[in-house]
N, C-alpha and C. Protein backbone atom coordinates (compact mmCIF):
# COMPACT_ATOMS: atom_id res chain seq x y z
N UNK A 1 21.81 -17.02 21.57
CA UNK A 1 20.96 -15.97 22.10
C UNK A 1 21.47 -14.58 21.66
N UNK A 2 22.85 -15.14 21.41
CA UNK A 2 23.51 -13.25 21.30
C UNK A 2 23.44 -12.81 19.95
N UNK A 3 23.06 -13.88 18.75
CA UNK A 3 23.03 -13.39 17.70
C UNK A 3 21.26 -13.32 17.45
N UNK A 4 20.43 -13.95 18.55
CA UNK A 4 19.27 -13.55 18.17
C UNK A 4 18.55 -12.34 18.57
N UNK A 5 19.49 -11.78 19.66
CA UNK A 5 19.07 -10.26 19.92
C UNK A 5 19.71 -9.37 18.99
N UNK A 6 21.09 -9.65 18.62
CA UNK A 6 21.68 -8.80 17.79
C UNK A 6 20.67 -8.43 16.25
N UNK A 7 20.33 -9.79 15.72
CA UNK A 7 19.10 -10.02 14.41
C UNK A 7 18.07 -8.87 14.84
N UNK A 8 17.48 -9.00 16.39
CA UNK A 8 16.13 -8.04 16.24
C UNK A 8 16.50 -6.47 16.51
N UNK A 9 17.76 -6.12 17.02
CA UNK A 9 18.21 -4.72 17.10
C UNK A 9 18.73 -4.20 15.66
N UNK A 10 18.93 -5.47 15.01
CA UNK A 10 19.26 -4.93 13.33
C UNK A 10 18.04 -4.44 12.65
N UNK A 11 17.38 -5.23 12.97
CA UNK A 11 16.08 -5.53 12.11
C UNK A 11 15.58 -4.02 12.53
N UNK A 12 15.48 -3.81 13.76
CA UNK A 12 15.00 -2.45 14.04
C UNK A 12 15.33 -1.20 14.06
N UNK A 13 16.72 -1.62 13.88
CA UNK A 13 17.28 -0.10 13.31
C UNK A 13 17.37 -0.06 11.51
N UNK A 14 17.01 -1.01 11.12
CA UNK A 14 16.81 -1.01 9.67
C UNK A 14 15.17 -0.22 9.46
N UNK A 15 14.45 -0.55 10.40
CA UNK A 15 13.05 -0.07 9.99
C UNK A 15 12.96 1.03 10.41
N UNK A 16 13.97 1.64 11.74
CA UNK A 16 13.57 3.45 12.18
C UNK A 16 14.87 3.77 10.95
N UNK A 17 15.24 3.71 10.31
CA UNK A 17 16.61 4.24 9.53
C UNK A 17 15.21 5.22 8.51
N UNK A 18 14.67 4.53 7.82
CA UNK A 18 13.80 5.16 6.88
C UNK A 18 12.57 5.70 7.03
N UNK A 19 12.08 5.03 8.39
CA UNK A 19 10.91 5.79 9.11
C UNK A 19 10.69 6.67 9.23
N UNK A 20 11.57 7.69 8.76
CA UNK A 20 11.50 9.20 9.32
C UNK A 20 12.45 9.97 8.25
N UNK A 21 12.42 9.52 7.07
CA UNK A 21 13.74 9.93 6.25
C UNK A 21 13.72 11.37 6.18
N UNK A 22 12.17 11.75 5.63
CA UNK A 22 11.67 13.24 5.03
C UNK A 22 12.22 14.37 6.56
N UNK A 23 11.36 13.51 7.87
CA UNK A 23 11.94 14.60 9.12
C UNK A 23 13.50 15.13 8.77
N UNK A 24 14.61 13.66 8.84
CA UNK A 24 15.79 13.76 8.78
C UNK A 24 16.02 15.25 7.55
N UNK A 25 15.26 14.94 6.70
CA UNK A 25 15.52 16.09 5.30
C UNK A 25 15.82 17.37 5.93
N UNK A 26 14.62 18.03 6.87
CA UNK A 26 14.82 19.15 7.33
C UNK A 26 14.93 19.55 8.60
N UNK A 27 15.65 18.50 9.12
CA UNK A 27 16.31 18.10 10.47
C UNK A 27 15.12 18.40 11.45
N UNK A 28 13.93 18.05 10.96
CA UNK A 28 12.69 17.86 12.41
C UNK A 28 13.70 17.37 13.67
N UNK A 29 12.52 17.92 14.71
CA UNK A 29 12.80 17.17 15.84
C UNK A 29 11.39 16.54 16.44
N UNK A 30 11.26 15.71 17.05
CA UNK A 30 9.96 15.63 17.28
C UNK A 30 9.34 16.08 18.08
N UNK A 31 7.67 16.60 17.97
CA UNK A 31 7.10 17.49 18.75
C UNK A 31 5.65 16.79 18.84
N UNK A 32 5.29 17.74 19.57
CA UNK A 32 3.56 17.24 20.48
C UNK A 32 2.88 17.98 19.36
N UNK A 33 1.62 17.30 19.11
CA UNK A 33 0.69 18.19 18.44
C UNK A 33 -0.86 17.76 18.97
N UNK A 34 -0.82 17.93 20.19
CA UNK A 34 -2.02 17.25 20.87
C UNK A 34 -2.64 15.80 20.66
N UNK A 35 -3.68 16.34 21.35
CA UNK A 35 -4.62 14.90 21.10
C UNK A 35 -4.87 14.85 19.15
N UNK A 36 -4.69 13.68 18.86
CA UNK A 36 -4.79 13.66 17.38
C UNK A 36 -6.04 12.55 17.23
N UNK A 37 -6.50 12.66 16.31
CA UNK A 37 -8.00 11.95 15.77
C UNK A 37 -7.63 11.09 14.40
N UNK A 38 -7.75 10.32 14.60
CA UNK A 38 -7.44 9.00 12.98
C UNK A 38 -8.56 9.60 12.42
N UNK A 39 -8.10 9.62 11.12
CA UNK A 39 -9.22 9.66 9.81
C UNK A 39 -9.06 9.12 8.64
N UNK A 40 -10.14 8.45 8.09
CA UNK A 40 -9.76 7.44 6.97
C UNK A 40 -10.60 8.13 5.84
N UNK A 41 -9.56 7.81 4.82
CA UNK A 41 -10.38 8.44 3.46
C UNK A 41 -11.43 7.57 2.95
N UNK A 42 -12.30 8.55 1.85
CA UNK A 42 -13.26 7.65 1.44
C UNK A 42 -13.66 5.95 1.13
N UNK A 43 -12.31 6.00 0.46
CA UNK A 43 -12.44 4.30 -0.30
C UNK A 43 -11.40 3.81 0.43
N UNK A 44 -11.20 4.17 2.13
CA UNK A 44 -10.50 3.06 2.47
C UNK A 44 -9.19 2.65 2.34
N UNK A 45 -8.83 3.49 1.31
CA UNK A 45 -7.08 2.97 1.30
C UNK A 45 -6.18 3.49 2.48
N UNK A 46 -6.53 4.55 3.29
CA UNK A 46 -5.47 4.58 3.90
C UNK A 46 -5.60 5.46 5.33
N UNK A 47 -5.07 5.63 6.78
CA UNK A 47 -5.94 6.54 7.51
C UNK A 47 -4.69 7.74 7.80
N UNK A 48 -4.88 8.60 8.05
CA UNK A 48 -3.99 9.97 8.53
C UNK A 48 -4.53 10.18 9.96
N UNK A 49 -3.89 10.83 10.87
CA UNK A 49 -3.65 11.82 11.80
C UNK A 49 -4.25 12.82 12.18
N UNK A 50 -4.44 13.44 12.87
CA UNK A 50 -4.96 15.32 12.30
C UNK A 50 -4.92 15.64 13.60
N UNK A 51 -4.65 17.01 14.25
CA UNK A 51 -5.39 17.71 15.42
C UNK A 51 -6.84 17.77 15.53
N UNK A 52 -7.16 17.51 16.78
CA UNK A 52 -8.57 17.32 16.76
C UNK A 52 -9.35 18.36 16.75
N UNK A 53 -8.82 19.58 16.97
CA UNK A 53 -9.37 20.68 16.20
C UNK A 53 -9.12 21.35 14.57
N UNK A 54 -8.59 20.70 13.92
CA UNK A 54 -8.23 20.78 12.69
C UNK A 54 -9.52 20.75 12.15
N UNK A 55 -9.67 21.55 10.75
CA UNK A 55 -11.24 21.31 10.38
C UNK A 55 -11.01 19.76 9.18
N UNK A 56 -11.25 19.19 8.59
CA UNK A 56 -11.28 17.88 8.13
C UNK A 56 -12.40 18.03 7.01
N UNK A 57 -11.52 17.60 5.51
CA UNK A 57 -12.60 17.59 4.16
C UNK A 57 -12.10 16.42 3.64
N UNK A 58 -13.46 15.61 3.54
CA UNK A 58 -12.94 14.09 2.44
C UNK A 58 -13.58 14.57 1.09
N UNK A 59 -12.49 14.32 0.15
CA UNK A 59 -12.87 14.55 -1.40
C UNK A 59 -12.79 12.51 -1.95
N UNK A 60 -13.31 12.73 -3.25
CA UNK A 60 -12.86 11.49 -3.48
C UNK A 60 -13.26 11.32 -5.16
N UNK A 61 -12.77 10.68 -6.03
CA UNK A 61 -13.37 10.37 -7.15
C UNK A 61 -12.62 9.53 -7.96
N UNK A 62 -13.12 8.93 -9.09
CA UNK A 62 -12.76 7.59 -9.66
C UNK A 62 -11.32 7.17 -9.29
N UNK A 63 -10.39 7.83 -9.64
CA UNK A 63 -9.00 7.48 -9.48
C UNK A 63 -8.71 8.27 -7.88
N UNK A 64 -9.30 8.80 -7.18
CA UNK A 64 -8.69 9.67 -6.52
C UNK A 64 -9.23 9.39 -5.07
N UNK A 65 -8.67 9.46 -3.77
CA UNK A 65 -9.79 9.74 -2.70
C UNK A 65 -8.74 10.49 -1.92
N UNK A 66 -9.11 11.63 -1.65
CA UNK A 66 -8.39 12.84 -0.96
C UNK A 66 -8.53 12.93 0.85
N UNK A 67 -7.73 13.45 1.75
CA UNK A 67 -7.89 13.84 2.91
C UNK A 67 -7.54 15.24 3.02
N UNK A 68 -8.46 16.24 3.04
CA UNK A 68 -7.24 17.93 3.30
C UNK A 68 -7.99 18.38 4.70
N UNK A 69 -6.88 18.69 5.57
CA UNK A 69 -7.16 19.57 6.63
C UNK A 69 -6.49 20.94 7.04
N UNK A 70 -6.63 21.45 7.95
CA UNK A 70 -6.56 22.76 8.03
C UNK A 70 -6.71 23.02 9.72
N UNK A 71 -5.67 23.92 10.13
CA UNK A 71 -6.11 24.10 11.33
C UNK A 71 -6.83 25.86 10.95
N UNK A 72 -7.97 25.48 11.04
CA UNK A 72 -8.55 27.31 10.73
C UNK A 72 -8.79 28.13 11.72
N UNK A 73 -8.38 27.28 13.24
CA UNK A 73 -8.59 28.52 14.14
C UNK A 73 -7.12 29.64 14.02
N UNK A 74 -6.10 29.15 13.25
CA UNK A 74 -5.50 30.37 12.81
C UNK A 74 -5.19 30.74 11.71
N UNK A 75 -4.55 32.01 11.61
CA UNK A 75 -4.50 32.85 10.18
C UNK A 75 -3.95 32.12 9.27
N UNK A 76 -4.30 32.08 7.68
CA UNK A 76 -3.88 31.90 6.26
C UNK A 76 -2.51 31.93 6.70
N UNK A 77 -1.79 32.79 7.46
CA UNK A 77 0.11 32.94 7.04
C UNK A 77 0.45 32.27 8.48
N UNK A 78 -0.29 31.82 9.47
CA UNK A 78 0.16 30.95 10.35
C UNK A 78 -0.23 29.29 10.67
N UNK A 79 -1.42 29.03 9.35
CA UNK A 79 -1.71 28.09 9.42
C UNK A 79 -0.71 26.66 8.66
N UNK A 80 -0.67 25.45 8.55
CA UNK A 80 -0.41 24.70 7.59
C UNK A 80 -1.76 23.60 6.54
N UNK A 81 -1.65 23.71 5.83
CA UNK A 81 -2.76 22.62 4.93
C UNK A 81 -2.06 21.25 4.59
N UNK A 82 -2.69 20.38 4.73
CA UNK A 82 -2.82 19.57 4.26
C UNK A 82 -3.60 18.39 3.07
N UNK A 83 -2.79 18.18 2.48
CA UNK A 83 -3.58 17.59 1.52
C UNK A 83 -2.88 15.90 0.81
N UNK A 84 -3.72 15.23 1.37
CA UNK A 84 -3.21 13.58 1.47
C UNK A 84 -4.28 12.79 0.48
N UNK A 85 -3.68 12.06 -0.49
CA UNK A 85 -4.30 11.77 -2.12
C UNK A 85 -3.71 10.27 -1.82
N UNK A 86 -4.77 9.40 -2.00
CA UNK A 86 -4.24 8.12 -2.71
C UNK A 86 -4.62 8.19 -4.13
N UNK A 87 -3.88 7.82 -5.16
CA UNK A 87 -4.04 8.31 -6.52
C UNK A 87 -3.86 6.44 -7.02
N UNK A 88 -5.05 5.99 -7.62
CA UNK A 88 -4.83 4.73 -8.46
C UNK A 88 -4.50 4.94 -9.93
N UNK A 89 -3.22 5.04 -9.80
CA UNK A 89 -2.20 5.25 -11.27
C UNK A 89 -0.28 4.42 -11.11
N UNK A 90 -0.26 3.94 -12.38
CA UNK A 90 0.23 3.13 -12.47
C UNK A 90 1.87 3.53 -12.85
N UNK A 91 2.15 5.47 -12.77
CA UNK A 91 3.09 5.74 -12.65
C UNK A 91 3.66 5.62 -11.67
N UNK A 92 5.54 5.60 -12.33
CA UNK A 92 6.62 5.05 -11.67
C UNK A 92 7.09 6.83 -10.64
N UNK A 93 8.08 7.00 -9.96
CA UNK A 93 8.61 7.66 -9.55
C UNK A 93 9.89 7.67 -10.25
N UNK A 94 9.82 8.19 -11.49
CA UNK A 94 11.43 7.94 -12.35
C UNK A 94 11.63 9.35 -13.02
N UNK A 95 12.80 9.24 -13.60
CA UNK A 95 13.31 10.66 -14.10
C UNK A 95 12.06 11.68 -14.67
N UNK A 96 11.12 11.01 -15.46
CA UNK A 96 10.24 11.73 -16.28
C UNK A 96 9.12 12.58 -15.32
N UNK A 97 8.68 11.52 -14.54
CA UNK A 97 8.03 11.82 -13.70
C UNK A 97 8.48 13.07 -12.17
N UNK A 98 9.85 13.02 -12.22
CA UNK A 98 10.12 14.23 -11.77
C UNK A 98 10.67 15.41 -12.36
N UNK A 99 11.02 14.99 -13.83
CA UNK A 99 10.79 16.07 -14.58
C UNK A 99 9.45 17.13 -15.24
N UNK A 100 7.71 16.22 -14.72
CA UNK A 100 6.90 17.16 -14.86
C UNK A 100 6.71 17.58 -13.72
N UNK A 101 6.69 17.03 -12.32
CA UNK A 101 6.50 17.65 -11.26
C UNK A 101 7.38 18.99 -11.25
N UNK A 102 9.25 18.99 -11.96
CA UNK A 102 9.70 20.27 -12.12
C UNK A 102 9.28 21.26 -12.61
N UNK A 103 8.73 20.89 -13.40
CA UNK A 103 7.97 21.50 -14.85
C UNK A 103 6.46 22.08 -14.21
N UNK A 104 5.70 21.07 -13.93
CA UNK A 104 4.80 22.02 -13.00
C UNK A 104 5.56 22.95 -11.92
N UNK A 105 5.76 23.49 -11.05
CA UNK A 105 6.55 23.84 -10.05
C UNK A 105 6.75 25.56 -11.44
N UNK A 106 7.28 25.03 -12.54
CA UNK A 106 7.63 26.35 -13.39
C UNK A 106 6.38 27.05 -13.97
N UNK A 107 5.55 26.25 -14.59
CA UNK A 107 4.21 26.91 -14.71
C UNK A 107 3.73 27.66 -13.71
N UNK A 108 3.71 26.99 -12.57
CA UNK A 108 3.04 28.18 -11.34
C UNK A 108 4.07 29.07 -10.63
N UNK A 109 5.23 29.47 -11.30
CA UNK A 109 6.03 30.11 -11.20
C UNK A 109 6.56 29.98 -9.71
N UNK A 110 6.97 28.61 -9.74
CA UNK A 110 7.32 28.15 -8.29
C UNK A 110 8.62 27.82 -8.62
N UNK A 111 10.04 28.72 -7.25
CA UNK A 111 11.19 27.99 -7.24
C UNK A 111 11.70 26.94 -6.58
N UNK A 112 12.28 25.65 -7.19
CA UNK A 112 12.59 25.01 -5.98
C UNK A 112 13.16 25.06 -5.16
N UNK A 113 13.26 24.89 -3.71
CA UNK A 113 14.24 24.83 -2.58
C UNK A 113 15.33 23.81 -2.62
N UNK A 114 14.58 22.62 -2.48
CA UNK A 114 15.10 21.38 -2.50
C UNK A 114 14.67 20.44 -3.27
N UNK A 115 15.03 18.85 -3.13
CA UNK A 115 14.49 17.83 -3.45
C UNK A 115 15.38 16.74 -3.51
N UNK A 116 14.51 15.62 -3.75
CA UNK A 116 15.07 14.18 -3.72
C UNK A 116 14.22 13.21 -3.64
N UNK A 117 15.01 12.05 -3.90
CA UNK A 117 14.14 10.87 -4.15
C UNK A 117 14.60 9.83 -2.66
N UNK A 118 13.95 9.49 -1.87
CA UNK A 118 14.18 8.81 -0.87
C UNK A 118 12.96 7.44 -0.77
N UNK A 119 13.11 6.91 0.50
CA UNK A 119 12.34 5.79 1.23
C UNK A 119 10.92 6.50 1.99
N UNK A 120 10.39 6.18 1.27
CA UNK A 120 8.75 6.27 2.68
C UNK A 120 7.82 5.37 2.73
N UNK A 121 8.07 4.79 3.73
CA UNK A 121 7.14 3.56 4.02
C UNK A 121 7.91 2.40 3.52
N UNK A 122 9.01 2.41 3.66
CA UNK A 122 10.01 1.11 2.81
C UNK A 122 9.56 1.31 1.46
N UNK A 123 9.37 2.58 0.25
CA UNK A 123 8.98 2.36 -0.61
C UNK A 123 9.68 3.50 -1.45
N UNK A 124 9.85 3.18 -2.94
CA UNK A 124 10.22 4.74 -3.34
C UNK A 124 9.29 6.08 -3.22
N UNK A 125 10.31 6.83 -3.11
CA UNK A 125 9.72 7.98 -2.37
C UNK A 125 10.33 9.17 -3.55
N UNK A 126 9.44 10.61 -3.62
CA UNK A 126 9.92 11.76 -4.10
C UNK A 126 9.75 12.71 -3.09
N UNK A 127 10.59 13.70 -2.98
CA UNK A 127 9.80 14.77 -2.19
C UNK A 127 10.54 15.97 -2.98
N UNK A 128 9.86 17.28 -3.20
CA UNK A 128 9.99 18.33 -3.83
C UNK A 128 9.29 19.73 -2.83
N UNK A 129 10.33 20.46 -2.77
CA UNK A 129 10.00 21.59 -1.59
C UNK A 129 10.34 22.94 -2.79
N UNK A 130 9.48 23.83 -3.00
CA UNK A 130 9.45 25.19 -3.70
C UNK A 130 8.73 25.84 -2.59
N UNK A 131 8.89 27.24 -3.74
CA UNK A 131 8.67 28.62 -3.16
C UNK A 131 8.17 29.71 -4.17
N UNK A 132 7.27 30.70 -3.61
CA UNK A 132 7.03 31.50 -4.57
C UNK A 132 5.74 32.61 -4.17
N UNK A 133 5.22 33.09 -4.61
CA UNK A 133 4.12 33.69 -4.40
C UNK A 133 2.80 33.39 -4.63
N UNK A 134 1.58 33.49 -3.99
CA UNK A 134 0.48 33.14 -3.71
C UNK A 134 -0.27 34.21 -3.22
N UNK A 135 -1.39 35.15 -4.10
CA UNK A 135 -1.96 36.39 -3.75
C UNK A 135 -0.49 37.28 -3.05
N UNK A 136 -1.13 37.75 -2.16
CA UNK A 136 -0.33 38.66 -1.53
C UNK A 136 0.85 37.73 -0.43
N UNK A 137 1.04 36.58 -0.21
CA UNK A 137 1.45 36.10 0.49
C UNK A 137 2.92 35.26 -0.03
N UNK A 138 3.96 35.12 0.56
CA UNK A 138 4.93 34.18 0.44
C UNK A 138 4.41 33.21 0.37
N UNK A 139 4.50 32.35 -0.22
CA UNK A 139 4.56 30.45 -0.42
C UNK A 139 5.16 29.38 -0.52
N UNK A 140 4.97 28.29 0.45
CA UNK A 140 6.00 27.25 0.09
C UNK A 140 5.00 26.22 0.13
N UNK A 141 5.25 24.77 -0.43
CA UNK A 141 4.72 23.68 -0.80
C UNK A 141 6.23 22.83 -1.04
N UNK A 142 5.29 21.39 -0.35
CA UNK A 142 6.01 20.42 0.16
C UNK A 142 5.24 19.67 -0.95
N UNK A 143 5.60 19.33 -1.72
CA UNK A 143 4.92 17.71 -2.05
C UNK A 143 5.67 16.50 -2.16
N UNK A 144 5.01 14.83 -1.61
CA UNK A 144 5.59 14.00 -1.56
C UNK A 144 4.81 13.42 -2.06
N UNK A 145 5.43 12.69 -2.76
CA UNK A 145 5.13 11.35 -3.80
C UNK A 145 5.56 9.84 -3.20
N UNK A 146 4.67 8.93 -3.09
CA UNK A 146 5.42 7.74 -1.98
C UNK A 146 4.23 6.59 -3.30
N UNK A 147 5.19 5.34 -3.25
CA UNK A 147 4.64 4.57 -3.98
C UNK A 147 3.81 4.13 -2.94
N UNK A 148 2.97 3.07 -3.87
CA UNK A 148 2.24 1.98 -2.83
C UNK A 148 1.83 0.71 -3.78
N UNK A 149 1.28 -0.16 -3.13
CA UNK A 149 0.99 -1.49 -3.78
C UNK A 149 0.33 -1.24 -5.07
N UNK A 150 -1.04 -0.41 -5.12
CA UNK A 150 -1.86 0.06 -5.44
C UNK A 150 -1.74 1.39 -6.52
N UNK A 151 -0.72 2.26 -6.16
CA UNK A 151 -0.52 3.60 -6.70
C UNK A 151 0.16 4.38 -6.24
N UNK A 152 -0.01 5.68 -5.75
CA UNK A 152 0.79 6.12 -4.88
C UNK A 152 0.39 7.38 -3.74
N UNK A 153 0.73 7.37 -3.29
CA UNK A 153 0.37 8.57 -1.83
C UNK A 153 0.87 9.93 -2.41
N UNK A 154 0.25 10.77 -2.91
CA UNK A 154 0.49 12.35 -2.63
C UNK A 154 0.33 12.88 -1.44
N UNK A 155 1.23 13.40 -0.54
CA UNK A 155 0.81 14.41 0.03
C UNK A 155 1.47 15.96 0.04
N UNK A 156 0.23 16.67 0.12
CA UNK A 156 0.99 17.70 0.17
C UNK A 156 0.85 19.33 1.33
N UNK A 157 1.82 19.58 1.58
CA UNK A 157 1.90 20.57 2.36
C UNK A 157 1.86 22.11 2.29
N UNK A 158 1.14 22.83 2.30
CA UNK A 158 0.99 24.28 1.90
C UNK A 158 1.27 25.31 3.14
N UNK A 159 2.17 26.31 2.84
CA UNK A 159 2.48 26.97 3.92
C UNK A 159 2.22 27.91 3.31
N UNK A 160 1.75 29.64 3.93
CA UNK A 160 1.85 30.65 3.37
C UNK A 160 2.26 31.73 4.42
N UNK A 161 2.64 32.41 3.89
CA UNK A 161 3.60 34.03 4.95
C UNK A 161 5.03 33.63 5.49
N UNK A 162 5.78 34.16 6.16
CA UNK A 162 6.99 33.70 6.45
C UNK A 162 7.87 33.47 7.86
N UNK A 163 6.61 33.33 8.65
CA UNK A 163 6.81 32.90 10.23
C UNK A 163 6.75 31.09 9.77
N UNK A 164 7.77 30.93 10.75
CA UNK A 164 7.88 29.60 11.21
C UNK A 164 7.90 28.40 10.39
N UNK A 165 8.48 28.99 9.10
CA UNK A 165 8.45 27.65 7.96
C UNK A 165 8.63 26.39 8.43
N UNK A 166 9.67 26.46 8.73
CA UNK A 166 10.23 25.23 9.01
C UNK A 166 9.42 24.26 10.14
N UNK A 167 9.30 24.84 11.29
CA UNK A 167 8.50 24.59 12.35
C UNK A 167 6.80 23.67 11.62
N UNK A 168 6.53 24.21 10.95
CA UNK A 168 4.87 23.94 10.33
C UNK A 168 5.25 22.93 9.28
N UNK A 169 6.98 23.06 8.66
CA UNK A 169 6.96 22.26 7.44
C UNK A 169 7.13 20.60 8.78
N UNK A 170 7.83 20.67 9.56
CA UNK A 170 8.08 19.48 10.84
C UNK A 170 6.98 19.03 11.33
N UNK A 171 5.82 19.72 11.30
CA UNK A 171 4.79 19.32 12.24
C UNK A 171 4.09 18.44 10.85
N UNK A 172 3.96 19.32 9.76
CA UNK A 172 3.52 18.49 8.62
C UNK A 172 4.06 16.90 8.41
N UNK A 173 5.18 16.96 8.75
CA UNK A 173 6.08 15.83 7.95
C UNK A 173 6.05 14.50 9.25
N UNK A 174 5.56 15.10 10.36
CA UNK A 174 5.06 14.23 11.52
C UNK A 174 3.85 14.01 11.27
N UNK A 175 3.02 14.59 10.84
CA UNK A 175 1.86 13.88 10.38
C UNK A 175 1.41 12.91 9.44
N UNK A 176 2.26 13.70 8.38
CA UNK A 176 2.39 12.58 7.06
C UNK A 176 3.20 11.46 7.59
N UNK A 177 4.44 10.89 8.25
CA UNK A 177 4.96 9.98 8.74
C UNK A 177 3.38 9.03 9.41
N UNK A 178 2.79 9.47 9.99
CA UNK A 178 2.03 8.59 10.55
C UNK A 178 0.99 8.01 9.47
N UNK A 179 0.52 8.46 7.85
CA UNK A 179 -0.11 7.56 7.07
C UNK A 179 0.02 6.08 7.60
N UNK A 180 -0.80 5.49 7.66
CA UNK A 180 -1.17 4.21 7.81
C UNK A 180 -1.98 3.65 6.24
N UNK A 181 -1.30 2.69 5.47
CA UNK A 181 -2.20 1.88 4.21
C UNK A 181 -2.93 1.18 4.50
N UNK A 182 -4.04 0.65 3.62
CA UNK A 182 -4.73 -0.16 4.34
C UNK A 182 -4.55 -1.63 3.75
């Protein structure tokens, strides 16, 4: 009996270890973000989260089916965006591949903060955090790259002005944690 409870407290601290890797990144803590509303993208691959006052846009096309939301009852420099991509492509998450994501990041004259390659969803994972300017505003962007059976999960996070980065980058990274595949 004692090694069959010990098996399921393993088992389960093996599955919260990576459950939350990206929070761990920028030491989230976890927080309330109200009543939240499931939403599933066009073709089905996968459902997200959202505040239920968040405004909600499904994009979608051959390779692509998008989720972006927005909370617009506040300002451009206090809001966060979201933008959640299942992408049917058959790239890896390997050196090259985070050498154009660097490489983009330089074209739009974006510096990086951070980065790394981790676990999301028991799967390889990228995540890449820059900075830079956007119109008149400070900018930061989160993007994560997460494999899947299928392709892989973009999501990405847009912050602009310079209240409460961190705070909006946590609430983001609690949302994206809750992707569900289908």
């Amino acid at each position: 009996m004692t090694k069959y409870l010990l098996f399921i407290f393993s088992a389960l601290l093996f599955i919260s270890c990576d459950s939350n890797e990206l929070g761990k990144e920028f030491n989230c803590k976890s927080s309330s973000l109200g009543t939240l509303e499931t939403v599933e993208d066009f073709k089905k691959n996968f459902t997200a989260k959202f505040p239920n006052h968040w405004k909600i846009n499904l994009y979608y096309e051959d390779a692509v089916s998008s989720i972006y939301a927005a909370d617009t009852t506040l300002t451009l420099s206090e809001a966060t965006l979201i933008d959640i991509s299942f992408i049917t492509n058959p790239d890896n998450i390997d050196d090259d591949f985070i050498y154009k994501v660097k490489r983009d990041n330089e074209e739009l004259q974006l510096t990086e903060v951070k980065s790394k390659r981790l676990k999301f969803k028991r799967k390889d994972a990228y995540y890449n955090l820059a900075k830079g300017k956007r119109g008149k505003f400070n900018y930061h962007i989160l993007n994560l790259y997460g494999k899947t059976q299928k392709g892989f999960i973009h999501a990405k996070t847009e912050i602009y002005g310079d209240s409460l980065i961190n705070e909006r980058l946590c609430s983001a990274i609690s949302l994206i944690n809750d992707i569900q595949m289908k």
